[in-house]
C-alpha atoms as a PDB file:
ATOM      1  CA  UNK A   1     -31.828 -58.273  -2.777  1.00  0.00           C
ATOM      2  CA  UNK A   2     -33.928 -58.378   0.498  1.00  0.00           C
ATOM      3  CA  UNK A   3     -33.272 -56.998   3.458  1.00  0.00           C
ATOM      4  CA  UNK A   4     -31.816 -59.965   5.390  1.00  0.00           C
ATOM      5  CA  UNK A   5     -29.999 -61.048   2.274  1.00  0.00           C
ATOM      6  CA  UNK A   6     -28.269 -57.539   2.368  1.00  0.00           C
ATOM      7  CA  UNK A   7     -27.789 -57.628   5.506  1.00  0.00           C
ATOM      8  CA  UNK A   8     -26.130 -60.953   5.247  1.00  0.00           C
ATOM      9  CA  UNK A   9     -23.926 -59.698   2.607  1.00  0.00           C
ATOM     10  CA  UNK A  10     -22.693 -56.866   3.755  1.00  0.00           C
ATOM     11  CA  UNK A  11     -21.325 -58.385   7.218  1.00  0.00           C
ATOM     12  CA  UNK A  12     -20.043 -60.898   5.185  1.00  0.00           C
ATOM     13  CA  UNK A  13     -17.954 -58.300   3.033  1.00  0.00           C
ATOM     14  CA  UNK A  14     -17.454 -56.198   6.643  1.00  0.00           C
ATOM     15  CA  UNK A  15     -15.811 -59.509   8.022  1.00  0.00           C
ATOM     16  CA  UNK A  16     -14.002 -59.943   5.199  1.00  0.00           C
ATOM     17  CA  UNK A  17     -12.372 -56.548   4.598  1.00  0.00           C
ATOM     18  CA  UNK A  18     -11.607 -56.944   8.339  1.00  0.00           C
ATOM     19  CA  UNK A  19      -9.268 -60.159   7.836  1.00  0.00           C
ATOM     20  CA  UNK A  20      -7.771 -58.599   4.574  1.00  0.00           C
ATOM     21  CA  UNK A  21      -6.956 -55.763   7.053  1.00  0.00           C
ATOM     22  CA  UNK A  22      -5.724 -58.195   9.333  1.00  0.00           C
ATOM     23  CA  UNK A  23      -3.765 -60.238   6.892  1.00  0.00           C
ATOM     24  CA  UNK A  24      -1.766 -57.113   5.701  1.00  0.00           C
ATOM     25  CA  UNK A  25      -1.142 -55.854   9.214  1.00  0.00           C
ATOM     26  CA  UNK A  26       1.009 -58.963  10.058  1.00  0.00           C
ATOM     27  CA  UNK A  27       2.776 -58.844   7.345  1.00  0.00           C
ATOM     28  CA  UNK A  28       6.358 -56.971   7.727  1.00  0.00           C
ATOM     29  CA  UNK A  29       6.528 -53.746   5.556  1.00  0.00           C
ATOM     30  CA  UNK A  30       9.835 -52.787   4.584  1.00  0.00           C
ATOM     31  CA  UNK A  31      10.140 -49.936   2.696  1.00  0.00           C
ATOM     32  CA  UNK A  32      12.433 -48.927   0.007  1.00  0.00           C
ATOM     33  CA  UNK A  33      13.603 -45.535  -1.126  1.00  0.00           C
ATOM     34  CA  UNK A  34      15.831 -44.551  -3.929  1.00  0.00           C
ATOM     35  CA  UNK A  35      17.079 -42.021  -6.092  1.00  0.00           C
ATOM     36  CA  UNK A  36      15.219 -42.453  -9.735  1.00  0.00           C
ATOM     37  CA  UNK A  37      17.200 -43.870 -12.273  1.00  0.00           C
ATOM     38  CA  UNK A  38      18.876 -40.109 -13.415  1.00  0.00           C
ATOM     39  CA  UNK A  39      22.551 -41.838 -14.291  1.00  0.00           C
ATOM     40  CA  UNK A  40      23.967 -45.405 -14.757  1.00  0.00           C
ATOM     41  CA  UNK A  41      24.633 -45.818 -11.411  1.00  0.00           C
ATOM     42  CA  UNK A  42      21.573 -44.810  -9.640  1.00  0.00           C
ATOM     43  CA  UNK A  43      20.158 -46.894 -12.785  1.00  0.00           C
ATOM     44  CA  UNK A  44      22.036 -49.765 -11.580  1.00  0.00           C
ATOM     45  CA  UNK A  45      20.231 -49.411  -7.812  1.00  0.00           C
ATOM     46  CA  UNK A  46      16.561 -48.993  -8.963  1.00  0.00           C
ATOM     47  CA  UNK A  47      17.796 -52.692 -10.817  1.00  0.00           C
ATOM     48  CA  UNK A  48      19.176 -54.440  -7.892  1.00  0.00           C
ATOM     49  CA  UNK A  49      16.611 -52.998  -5.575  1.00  0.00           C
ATOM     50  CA  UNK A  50      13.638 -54.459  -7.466  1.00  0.00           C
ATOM     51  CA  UNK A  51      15.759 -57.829  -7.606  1.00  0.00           C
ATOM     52  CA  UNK A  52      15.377 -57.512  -4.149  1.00  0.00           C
ATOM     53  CA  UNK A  53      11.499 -56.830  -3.597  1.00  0.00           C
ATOM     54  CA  UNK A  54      11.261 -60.063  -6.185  1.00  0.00           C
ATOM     55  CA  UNK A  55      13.240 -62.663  -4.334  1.00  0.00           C
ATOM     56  CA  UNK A  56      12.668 -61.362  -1.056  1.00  0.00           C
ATOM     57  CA  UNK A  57       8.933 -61.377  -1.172  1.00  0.00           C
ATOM     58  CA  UNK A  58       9.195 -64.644  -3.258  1.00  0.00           C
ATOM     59  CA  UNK A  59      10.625 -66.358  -0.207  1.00  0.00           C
ATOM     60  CA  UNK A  60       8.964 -64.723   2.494  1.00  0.00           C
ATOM     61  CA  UNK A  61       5.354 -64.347   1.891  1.00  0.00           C
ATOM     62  CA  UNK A  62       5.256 -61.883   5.444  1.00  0.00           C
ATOM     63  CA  UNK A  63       6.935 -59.506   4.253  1.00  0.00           C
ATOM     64  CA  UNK A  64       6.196 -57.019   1.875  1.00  0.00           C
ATOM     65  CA  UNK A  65       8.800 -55.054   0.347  1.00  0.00           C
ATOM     66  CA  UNK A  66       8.130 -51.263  -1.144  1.00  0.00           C
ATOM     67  CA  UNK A  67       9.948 -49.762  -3.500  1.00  0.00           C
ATOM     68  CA  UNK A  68      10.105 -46.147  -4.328  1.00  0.00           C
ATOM     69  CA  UNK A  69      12.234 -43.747  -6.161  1.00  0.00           C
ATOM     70  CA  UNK A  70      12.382 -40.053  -6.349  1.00  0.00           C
ATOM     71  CA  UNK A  71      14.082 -38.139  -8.764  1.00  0.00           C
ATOM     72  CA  UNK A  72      15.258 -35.025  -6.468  1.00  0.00           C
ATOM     73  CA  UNK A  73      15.463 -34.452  -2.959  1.00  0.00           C
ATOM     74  CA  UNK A  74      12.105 -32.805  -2.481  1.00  0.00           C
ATOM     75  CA  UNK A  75      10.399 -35.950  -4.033  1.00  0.00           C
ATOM     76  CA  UNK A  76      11.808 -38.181  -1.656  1.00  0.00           C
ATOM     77  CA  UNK A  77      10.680 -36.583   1.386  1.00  0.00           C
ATOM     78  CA  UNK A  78       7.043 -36.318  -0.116  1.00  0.00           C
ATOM     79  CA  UNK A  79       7.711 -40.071  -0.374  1.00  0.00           C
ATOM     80  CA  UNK A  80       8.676 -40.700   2.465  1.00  0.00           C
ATOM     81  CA  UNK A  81       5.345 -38.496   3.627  1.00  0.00           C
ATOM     82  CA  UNK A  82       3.411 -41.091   1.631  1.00  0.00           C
ATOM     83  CA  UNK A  83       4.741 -43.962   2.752  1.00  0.00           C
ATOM     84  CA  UNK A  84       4.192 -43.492   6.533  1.00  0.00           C
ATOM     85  CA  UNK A  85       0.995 -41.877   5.975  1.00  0.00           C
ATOM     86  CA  UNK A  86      -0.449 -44.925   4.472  1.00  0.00           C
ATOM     87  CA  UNK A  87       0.787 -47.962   6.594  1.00  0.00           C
ATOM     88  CA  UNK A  88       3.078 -48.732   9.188  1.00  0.00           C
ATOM     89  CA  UNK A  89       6.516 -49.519   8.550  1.00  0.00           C
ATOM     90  CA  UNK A  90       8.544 -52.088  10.063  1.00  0.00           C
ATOM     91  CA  UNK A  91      11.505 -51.079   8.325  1.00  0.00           C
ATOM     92  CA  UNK A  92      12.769 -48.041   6.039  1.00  0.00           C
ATOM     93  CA  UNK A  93      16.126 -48.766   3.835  1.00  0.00           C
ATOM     94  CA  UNK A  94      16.813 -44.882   2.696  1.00  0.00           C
ATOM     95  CA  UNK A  95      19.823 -43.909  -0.029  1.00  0.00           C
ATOM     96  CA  UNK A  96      19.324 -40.544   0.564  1.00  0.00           C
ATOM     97  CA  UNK A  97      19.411 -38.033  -2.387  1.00  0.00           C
ATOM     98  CA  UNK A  98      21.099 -35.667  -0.076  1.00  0.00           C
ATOM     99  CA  UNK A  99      22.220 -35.897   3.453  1.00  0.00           C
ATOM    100  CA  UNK A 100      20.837 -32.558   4.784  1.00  0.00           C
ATOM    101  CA  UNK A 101      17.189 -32.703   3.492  1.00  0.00           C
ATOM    102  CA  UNK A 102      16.481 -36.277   4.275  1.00  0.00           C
ATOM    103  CA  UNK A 103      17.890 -36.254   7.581  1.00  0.00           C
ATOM    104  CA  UNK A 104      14.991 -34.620   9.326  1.00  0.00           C
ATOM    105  CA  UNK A 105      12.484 -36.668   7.813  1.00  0.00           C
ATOM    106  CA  UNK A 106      13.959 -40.043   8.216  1.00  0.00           C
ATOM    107  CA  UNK A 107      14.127 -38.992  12.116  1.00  0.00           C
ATOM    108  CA  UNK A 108      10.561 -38.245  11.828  1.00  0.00           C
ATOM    109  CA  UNK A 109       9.769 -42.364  10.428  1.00  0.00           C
ATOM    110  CA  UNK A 110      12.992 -43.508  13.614  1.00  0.00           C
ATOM    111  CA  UNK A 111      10.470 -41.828  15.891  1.00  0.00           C
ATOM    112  CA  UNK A 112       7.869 -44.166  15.107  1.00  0.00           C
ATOM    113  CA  UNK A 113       9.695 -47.097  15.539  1.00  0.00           C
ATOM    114  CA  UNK A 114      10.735 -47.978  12.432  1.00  0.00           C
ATOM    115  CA  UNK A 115      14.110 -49.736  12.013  1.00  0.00           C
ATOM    116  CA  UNK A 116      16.447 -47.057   9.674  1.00  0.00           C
ATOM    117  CA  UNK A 117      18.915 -48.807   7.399  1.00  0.00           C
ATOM    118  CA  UNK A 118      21.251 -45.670   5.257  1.00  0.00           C
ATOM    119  CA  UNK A 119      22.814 -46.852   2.234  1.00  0.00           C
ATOM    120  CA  UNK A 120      25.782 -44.832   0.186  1.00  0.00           C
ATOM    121  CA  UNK A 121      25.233 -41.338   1.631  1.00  0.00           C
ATOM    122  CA  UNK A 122      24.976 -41.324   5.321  1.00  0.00           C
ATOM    123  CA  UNK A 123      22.861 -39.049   7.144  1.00  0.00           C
ATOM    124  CA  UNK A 124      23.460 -35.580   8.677  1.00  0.00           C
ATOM    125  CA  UNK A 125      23.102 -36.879  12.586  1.00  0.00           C
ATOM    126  CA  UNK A 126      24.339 -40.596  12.274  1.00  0.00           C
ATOM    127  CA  UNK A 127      22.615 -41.505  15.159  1.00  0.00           C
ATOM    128  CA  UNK A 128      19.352 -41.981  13.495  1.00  0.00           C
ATOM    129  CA  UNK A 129      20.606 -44.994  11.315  1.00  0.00           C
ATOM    130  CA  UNK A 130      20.906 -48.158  13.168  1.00  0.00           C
ATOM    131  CA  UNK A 131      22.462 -49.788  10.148  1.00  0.00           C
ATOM    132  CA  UNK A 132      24.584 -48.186   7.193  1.00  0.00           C
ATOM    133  CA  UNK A 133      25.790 -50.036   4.277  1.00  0.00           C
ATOM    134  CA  UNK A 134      28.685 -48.384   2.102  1.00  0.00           C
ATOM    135  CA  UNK A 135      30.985 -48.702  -0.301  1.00  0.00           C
ATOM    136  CA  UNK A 136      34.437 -47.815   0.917  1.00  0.00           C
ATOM    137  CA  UNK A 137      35.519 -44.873  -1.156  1.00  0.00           C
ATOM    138  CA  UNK A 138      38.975 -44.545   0.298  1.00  0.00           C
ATOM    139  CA  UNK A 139      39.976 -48.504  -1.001  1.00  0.00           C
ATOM    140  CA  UNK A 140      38.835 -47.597  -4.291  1.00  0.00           C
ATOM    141  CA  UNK A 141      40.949 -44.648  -4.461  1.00  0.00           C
ATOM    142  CA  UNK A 142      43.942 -46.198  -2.667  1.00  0.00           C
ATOM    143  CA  UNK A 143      43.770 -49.898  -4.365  1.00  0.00           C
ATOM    144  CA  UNK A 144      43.349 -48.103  -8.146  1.00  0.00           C
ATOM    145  CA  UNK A 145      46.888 -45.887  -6.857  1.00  0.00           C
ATOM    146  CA  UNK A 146      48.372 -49.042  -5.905  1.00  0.00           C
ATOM    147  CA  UNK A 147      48.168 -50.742  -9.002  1.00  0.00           C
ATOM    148  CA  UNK A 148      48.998 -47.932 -10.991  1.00  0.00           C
ATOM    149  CA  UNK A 149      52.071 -47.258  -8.870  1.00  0.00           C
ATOM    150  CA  UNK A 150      53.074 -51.404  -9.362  1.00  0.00           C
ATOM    151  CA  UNK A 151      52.785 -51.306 -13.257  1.00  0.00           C
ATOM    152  CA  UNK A 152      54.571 -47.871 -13.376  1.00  0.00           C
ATOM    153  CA  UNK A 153      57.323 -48.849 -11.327  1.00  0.00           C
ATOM    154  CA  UNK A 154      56.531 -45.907  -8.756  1.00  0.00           C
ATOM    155  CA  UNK A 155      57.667 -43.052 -11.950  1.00  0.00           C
ATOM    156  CA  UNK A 156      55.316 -41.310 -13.618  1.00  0.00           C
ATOM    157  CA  UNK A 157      53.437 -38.374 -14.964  1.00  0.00           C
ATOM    158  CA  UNK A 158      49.788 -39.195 -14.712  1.00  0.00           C
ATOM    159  CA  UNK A 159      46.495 -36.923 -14.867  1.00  0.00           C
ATOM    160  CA  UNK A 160      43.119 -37.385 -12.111  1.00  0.00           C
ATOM    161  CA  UNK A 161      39.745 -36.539 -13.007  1.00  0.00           C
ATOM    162  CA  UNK A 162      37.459 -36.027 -10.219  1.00  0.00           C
ATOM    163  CA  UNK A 163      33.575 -35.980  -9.411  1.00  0.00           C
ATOM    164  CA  UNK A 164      31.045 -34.195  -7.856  1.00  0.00           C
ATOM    165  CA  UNK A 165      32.349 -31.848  -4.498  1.00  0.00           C
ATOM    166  CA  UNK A 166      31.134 -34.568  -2.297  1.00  0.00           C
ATOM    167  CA  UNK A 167      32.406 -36.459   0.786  1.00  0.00           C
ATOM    168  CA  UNK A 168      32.560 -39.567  -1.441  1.00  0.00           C
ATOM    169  CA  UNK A 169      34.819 -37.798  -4.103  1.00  0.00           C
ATOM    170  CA  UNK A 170      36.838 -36.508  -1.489  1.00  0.00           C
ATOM    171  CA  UNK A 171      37.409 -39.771   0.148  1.00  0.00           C
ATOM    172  CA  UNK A 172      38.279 -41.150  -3.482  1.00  0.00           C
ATOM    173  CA  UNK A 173      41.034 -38.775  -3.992  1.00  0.00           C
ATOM    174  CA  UNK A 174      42.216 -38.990  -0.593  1.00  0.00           C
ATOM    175  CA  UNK A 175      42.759 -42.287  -0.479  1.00  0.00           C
ATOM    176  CA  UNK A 176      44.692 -41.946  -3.963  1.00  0.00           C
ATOM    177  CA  UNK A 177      46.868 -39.307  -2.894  1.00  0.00           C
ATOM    178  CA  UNK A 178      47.779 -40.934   0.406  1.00  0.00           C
ATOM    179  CA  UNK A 179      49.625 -43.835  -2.127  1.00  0.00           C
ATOM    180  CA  UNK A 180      50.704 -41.552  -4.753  1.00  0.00           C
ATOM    181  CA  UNK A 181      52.480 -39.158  -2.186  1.00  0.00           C
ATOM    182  CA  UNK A 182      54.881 -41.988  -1.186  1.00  0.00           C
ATOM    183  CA  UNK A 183      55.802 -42.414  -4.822  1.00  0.00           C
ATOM    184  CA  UNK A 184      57.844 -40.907  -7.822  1.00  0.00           C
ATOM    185  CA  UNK A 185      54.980 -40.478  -9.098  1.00  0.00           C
ATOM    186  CA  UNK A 186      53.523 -36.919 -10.224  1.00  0.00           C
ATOM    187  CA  UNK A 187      49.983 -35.849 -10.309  1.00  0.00           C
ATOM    188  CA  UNK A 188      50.458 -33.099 -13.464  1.00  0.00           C
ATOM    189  CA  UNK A 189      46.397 -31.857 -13.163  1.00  0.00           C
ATOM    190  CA  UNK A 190      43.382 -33.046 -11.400  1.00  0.00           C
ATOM    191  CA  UNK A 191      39.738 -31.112 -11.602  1.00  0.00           C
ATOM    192  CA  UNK A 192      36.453 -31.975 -11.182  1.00  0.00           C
ATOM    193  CA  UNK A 193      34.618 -33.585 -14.292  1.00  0.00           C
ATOM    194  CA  UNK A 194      31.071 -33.643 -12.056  1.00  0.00           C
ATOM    195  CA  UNK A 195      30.870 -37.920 -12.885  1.00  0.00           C
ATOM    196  CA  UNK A 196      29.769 -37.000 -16.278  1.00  0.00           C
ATOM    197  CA  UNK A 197      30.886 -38.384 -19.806  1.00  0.00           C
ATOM    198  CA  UNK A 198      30.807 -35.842 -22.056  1.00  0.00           C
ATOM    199  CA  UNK A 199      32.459 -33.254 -18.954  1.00  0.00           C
ATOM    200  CA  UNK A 200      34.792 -35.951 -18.837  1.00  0.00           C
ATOM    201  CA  UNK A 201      35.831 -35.793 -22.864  1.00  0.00           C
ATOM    202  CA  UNK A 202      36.096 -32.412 -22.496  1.00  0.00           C
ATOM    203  CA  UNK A 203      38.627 -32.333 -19.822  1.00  0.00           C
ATOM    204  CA  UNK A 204      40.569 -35.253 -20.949  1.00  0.00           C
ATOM    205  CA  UNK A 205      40.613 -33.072 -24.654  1.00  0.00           C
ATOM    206  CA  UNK A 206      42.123 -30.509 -22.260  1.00  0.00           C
ATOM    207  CA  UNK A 207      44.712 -32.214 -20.904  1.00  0.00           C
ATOM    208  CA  UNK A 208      45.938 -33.858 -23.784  1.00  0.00           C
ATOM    209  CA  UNK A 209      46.479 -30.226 -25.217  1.00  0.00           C
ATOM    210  CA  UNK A 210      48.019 -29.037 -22.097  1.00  0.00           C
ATOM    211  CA  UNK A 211      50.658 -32.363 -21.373  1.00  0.00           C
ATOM    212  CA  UNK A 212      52.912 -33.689 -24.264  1.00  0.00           C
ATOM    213  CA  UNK A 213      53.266 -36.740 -22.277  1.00  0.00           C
ATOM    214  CA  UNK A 214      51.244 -38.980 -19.927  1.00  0.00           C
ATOM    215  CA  UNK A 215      51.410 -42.276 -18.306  1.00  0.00           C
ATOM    216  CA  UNK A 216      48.233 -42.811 -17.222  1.00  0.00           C
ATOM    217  CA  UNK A 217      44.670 -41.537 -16.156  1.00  0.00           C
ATOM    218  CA  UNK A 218      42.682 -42.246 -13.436  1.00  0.00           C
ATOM    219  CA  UNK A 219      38.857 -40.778 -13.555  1.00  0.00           C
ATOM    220  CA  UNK A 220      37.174 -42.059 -10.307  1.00  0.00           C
ATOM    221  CA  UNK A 221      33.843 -42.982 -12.080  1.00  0.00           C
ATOM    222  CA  UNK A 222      33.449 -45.396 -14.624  1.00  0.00           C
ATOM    223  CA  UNK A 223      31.148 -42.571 -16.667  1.00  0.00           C
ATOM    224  CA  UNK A 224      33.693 -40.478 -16.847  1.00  0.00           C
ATOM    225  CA  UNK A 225      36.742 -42.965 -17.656  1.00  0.00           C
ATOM    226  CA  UNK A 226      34.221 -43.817 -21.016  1.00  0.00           C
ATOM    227  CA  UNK A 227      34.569 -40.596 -22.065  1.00  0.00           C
ATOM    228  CA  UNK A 228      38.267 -39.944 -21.217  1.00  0.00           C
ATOM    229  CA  UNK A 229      38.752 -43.422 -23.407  1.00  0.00           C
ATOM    230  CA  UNK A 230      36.905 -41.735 -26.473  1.00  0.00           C
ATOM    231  CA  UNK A 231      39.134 -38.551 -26.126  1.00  0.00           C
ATOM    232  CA  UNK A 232      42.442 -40.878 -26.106  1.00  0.00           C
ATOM    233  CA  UNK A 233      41.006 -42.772 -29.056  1.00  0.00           C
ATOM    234  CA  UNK A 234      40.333 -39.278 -31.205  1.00  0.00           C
ATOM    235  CA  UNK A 235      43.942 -37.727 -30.375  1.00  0.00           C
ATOM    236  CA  UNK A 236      45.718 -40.760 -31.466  1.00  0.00           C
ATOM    237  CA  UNK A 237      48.020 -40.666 -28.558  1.00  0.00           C
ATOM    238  CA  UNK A 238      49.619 -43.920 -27.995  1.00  0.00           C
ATOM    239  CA  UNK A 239      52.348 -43.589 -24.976  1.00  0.00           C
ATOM    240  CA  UNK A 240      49.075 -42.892 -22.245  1.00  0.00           C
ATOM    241  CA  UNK A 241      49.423 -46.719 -20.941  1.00  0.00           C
ATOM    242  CA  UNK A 242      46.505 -46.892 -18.552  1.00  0.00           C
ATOM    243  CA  UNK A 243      43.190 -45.253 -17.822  1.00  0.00           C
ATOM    244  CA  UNK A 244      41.299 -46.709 -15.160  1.00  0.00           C
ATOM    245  CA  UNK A 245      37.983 -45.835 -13.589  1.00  0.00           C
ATOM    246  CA  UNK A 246      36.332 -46.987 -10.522  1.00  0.00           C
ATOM    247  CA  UNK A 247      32.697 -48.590  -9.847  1.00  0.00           C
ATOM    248  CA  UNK A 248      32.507 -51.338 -11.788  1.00  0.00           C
ATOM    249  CA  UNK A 249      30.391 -50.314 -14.789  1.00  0.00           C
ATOM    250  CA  UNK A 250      29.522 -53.119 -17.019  1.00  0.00           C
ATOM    251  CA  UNK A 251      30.789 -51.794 -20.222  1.00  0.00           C
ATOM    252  CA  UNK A 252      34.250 -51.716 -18.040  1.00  0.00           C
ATOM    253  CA  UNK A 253      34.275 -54.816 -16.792  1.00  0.00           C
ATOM    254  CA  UNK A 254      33.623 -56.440 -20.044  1.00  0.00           C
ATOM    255  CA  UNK A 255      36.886 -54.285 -21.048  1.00  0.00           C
ATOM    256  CA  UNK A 256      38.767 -56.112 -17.883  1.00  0.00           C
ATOM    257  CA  UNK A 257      37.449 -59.835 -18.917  1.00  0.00           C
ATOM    258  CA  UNK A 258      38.388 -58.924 -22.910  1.00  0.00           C
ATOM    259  CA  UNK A 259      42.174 -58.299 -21.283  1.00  0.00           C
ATOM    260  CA  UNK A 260      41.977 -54.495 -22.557  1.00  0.00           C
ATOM    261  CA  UNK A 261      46.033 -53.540 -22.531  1.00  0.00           C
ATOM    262  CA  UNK A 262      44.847 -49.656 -21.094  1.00  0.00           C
ATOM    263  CA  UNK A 263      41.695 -50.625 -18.828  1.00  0.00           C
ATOM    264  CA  UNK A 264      43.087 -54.290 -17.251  1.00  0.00           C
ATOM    265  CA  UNK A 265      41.023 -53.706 -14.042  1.00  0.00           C
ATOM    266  CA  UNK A 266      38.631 -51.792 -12.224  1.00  0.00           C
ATOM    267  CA  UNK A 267      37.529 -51.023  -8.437  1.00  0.00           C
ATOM    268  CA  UNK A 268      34.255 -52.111  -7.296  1.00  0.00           C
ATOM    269  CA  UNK A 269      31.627 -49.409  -5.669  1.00  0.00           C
ATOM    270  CA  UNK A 270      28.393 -51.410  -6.627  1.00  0.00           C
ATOM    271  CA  UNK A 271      25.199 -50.517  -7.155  1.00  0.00           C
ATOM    272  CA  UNK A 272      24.059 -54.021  -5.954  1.00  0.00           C
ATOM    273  CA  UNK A 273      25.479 -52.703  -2.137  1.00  0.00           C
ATOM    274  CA  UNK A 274      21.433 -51.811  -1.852  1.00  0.00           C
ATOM    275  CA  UNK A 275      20.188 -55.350  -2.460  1.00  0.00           C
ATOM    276  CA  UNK A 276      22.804 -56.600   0.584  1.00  0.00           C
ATOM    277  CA  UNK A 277      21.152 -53.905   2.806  1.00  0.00           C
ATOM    278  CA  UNK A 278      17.426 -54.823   1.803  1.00  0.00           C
ATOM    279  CA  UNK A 279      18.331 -58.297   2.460  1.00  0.00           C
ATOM    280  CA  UNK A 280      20.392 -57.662   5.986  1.00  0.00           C
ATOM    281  CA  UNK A 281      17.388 -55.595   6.613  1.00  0.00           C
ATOM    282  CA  UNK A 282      15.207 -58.442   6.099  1.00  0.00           C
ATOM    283  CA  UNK A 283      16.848 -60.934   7.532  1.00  0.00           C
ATOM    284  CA  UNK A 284      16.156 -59.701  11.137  1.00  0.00           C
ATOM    285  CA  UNK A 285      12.837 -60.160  10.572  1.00  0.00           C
ATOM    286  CA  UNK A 286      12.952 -63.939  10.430  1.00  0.00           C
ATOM    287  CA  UNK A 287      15.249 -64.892  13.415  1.00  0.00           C
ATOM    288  CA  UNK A 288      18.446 -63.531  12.671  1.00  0.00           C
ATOM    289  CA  UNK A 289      19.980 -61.152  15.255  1.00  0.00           C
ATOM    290  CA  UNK A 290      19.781 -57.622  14.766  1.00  0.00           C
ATOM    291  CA  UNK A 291      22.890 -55.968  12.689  1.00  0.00           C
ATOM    292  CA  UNK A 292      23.363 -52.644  14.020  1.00  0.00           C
ATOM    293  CA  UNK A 293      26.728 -50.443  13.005  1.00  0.00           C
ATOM    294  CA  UNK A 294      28.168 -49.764   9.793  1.00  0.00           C
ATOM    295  CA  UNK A 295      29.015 -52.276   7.130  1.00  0.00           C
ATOM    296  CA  UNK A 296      31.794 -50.716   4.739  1.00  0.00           C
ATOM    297  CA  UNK A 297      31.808 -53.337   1.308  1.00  0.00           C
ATOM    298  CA  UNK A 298      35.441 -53.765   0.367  1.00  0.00           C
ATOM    299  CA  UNK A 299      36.856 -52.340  -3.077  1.00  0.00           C
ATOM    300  CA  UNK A 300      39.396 -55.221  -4.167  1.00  0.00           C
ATOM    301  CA  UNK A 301      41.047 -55.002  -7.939  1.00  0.00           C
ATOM    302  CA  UNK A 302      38.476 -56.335 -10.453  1.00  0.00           C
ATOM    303  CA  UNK A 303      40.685 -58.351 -12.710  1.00  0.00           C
ATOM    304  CA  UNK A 304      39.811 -60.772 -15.592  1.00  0.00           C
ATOM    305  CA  UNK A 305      39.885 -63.438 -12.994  1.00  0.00           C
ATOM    306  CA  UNK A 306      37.597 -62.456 -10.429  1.00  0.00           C
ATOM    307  CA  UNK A 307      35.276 -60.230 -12.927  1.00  0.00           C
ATOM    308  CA  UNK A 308      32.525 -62.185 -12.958  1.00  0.00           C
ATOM    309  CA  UNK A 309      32.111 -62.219  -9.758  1.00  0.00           C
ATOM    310  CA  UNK A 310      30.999 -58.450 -10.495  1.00  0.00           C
ATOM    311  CA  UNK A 311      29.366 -58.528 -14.098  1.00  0.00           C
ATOM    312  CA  UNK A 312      25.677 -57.873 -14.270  1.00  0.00           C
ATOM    313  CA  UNK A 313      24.433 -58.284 -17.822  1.00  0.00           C
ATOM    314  CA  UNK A 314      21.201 -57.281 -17.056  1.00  0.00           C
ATOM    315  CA  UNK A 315      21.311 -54.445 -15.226  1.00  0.00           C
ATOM    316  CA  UNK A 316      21.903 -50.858 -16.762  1.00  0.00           C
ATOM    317  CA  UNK A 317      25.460 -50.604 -14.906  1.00  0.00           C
END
């Protein structure tokens, strides 16, 4: 290659990496971060979220959508290191892995500019977030205590298994308790079974040694409801008339649309609440107004008519 023809070449390449440059700079980059995929839940986010950066970036060529996960707290603020280090963001749509440690850093990306949508677990200073998308905890404990309370005639002797110390457990049980308190009803036990199955079989096993008779069971997740289910099954009790769960789990739902006599219906708390906050994210970006506040996704009574409304085949939850 002569000179000139080198020459030639390389301002072509110059002018070339220079519009590539260009190209990606007007394009909108919303990033994405996420627990990893550690439980069926989280499992169930990491699915919906990548649904997302699919259709999202399928209909809007600007923008590009980033998807990360981190599988512990530490990992997501070296993420989040990452991702502003390498471009600018637009936007950052955050489920934190915990409040306290991801607080400081997501204030560092706000003070760049960058739009800050919280999903699930808000932040330690609120103020950072200008949108948060949630689940509302205290309808799926209250709705789940309200049906109970209908189908046992407001008498009872029922048993509560709870989750991880968290302001989202709390909320659960609070919003149970409010109904159940205004009812015959009587809560015999409730401890935590940290949202885990086979915690979850254990306690139930537990209970069924402690209490010669009960109604019904309410576990808060839908993990742990599977493996209170597998502890009724193995005792043989038959008077326990309902155990319900909460989240919307697929292998729970399909229970609800198969008219299952002990799990009829569910409460929704759904993974896919990450997809509506990518998308409401988004959607300012192409002449929709702002959204700023907090948007709290209701938690009506999955039943075998609306179910499919809720069922995800696909997804791990």
């Amino acid at each position: 290659m002569n000179t000139i023809t080198r020459t030639a070449w390389l301002s072509v390449s110059v002018a070339t990496l220079c519009a590539t440059a260009a190209m990606a700079q007007d394009k909108t980059v919303i990033a994405v971060s996420i627990p990893a995929a550690t439980h069926g839940w989280t499992g169930g986010v990491v699915y919906h979220a990548e649904q997302a950066e699919q259709e999202i970036e399928a209909a809007f060529p600007d923008i590009d959508v980033v998807v990360k996960t981190s599988p512990s707290a530490t990992a997501q603020v070296s993420a989040l290191e990452d991702l502003t280090a390498s471009q600018d963001l637009d936007a950052l749509v955050i489920l934190p892995f915990t409040s306290e440690e991801l607080t400081g850093p997501v204030e560092q990306v706000k003070a760049a500019g960058t739009f800050i949508t919280v999903v699930d677990r808000g932040l330690a200073d609120p103020s950072i977030q200008d949108l948060y998308v949630a689940g509302n905890n205290i309808a799926v404990g209250a709705n789940t205590a309200r049906y109970l309370s209908e189908q046992l005639g407001g008498e009872g002797e029922i048993v509560v298994l709870r989750g991880i110390p968290t302001v989202i457990d709390d909320e659960r049980i609070q919003g149970f308790t409010d109904v159940i308190d205004d009812t015959n009803i009587k809560i015999l036990d409730i401890q935590y079974a940290n949202w885990n199955q086979d915690e979850a079989f254990t306690l139930m096993q537990d209970y069924l040694a402690k209490y010669p008779h009960i109604d019904a069971v309410w576990a808060n997740d839908d993990d742990m409801l599977l493996g209170v289910l597998e502890a009724i099954k193995e005792s043989g009790r038959t008077e326990i008339r309902y155990a319900l769960g909460g989240n919307g789990m697929k292998d729970v739902i399909e229970k609800v649309m198969a008219n299952d006599p002990v799990t009829p219906v569910s409460t929704p708390y759904p993974p896919s609440m990450i997809k509506t906050a990518i998308y409401m994210t988004a959607a300012q970006f192409h002449g929709q107004a702002p959204v700023r506040g907090t948007v709290l996704l209701d938690a009506p009574l999955i039943t075998p008519e609306n179910a499919e409304q809720f069922y995800f085949p696909d997804s791990p939850f």
